[in-house]
C-alpha atoms as a PDB file:
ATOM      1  CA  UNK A   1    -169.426  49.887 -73.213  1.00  0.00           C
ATOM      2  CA  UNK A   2    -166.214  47.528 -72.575  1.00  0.00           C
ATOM      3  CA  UNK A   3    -166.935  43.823 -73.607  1.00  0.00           C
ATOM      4  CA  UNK A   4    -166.352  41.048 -71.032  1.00  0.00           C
ATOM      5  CA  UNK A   5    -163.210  40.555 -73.239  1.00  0.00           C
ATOM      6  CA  UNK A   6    -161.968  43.351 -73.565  1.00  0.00           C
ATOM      7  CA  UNK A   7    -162.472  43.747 -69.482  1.00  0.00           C
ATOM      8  CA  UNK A   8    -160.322  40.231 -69.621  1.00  0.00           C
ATOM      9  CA  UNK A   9    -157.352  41.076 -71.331  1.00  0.00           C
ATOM     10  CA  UNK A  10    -157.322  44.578 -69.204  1.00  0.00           C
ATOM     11  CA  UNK A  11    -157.379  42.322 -66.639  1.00  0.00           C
ATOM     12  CA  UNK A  12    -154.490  40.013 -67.162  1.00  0.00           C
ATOM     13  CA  UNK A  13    -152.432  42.959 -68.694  1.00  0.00           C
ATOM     14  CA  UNK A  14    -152.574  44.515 -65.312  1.00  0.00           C
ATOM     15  CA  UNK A  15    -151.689  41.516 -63.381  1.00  0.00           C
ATOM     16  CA  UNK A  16    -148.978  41.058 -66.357  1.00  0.00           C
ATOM     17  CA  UNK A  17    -147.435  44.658 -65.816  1.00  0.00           C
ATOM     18  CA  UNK A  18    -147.641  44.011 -61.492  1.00  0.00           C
ATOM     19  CA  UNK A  19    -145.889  40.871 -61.789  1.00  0.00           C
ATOM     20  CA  UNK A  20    -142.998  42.852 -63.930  1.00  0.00           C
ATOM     21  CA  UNK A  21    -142.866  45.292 -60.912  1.00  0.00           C
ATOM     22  CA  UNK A  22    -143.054  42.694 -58.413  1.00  0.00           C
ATOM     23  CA  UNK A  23    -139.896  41.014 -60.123  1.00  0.00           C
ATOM     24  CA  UNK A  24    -137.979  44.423 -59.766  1.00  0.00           C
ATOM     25  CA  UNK A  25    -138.837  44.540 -56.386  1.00  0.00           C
ATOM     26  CA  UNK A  26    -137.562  40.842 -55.907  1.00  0.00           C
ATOM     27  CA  UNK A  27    -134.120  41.927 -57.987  1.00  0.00           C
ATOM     28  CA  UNK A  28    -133.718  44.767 -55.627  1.00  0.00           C
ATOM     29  CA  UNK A  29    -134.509  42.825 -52.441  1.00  0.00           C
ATOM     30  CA  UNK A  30    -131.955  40.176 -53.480  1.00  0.00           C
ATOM     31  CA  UNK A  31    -128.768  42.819 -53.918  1.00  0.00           C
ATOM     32  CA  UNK A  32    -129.589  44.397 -51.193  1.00  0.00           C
ATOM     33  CA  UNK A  33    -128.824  41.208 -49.358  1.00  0.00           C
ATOM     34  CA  UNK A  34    -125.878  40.691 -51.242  1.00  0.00           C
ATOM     35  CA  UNK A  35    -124.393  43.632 -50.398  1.00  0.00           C
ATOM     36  CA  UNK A  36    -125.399  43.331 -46.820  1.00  0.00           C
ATOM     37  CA  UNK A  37    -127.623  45.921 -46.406  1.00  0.00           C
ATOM     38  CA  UNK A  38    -130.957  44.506 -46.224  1.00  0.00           C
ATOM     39  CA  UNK A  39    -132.712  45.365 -42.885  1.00  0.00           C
ATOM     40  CA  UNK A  40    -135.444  43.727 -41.063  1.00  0.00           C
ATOM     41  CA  UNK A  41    -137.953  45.892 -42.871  1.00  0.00           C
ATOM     42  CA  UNK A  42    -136.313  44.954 -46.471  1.00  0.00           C
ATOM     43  CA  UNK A  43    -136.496  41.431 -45.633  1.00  0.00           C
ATOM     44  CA  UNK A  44    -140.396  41.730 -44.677  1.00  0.00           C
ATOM     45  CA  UNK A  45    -141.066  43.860 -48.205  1.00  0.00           C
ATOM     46  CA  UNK A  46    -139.138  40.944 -50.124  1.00  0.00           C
ATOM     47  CA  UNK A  47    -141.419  38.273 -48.550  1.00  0.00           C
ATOM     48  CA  UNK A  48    -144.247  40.257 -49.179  1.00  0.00           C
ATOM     49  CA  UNK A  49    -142.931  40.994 -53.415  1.00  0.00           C
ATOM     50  CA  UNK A  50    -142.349  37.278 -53.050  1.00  0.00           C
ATOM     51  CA  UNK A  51    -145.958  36.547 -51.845  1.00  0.00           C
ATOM     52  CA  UNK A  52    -147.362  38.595 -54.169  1.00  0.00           C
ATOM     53  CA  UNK A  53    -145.951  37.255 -57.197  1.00  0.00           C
ATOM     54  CA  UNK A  54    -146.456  33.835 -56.507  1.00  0.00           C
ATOM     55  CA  UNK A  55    -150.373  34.476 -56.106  1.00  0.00           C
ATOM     56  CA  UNK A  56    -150.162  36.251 -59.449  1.00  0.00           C
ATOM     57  CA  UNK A  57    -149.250  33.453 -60.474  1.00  0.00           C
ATOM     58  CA  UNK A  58    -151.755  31.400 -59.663  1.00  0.00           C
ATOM     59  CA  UNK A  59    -154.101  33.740 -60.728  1.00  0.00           C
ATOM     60  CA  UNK A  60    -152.300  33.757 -64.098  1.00  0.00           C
ATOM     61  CA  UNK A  61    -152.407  30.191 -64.270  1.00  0.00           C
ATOM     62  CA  UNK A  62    -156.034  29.434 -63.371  1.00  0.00           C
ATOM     63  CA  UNK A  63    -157.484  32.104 -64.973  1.00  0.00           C
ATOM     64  CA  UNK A  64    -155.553  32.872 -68.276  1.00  0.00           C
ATOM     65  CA  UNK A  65    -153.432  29.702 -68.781  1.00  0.00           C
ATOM     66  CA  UNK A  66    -150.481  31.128 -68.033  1.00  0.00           C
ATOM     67  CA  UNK A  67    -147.586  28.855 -68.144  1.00  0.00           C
END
């Protein structure tokens, strides 16, 4: 059986490893645009990576003091 510990850091090493991803995605997104050829679609998925991280980070922050 998995402690509620154990379930805790699981937890926040998930979010930890999503936000890395998320921050690729962001990178991507950004030269993309640079380069001019970020569509419509691009700019809705970089919102969204945007989104996404930023409630991470709340989570993060709330839940496991990040800072």
């Amino acid at each position: 059986m998995i402690s509620h510990k154990e379930k805790l850091e699981e937890i926040e090493s998930y979010l930890a490893a999503r936000k890395r991803e998320l921050a690729d995605d962001i990178r991507f997104y950004a030269e993309q645009a640079v380069a001019g050829k970020l569509d419509e679609e691009g700019k809705c998925h970089q919102m969204a990576a945007e989104s996404s991280i930023l409630l991470l980070e709340k989570i993060g922050n709330t839940f496991f003091n990040w800072e």
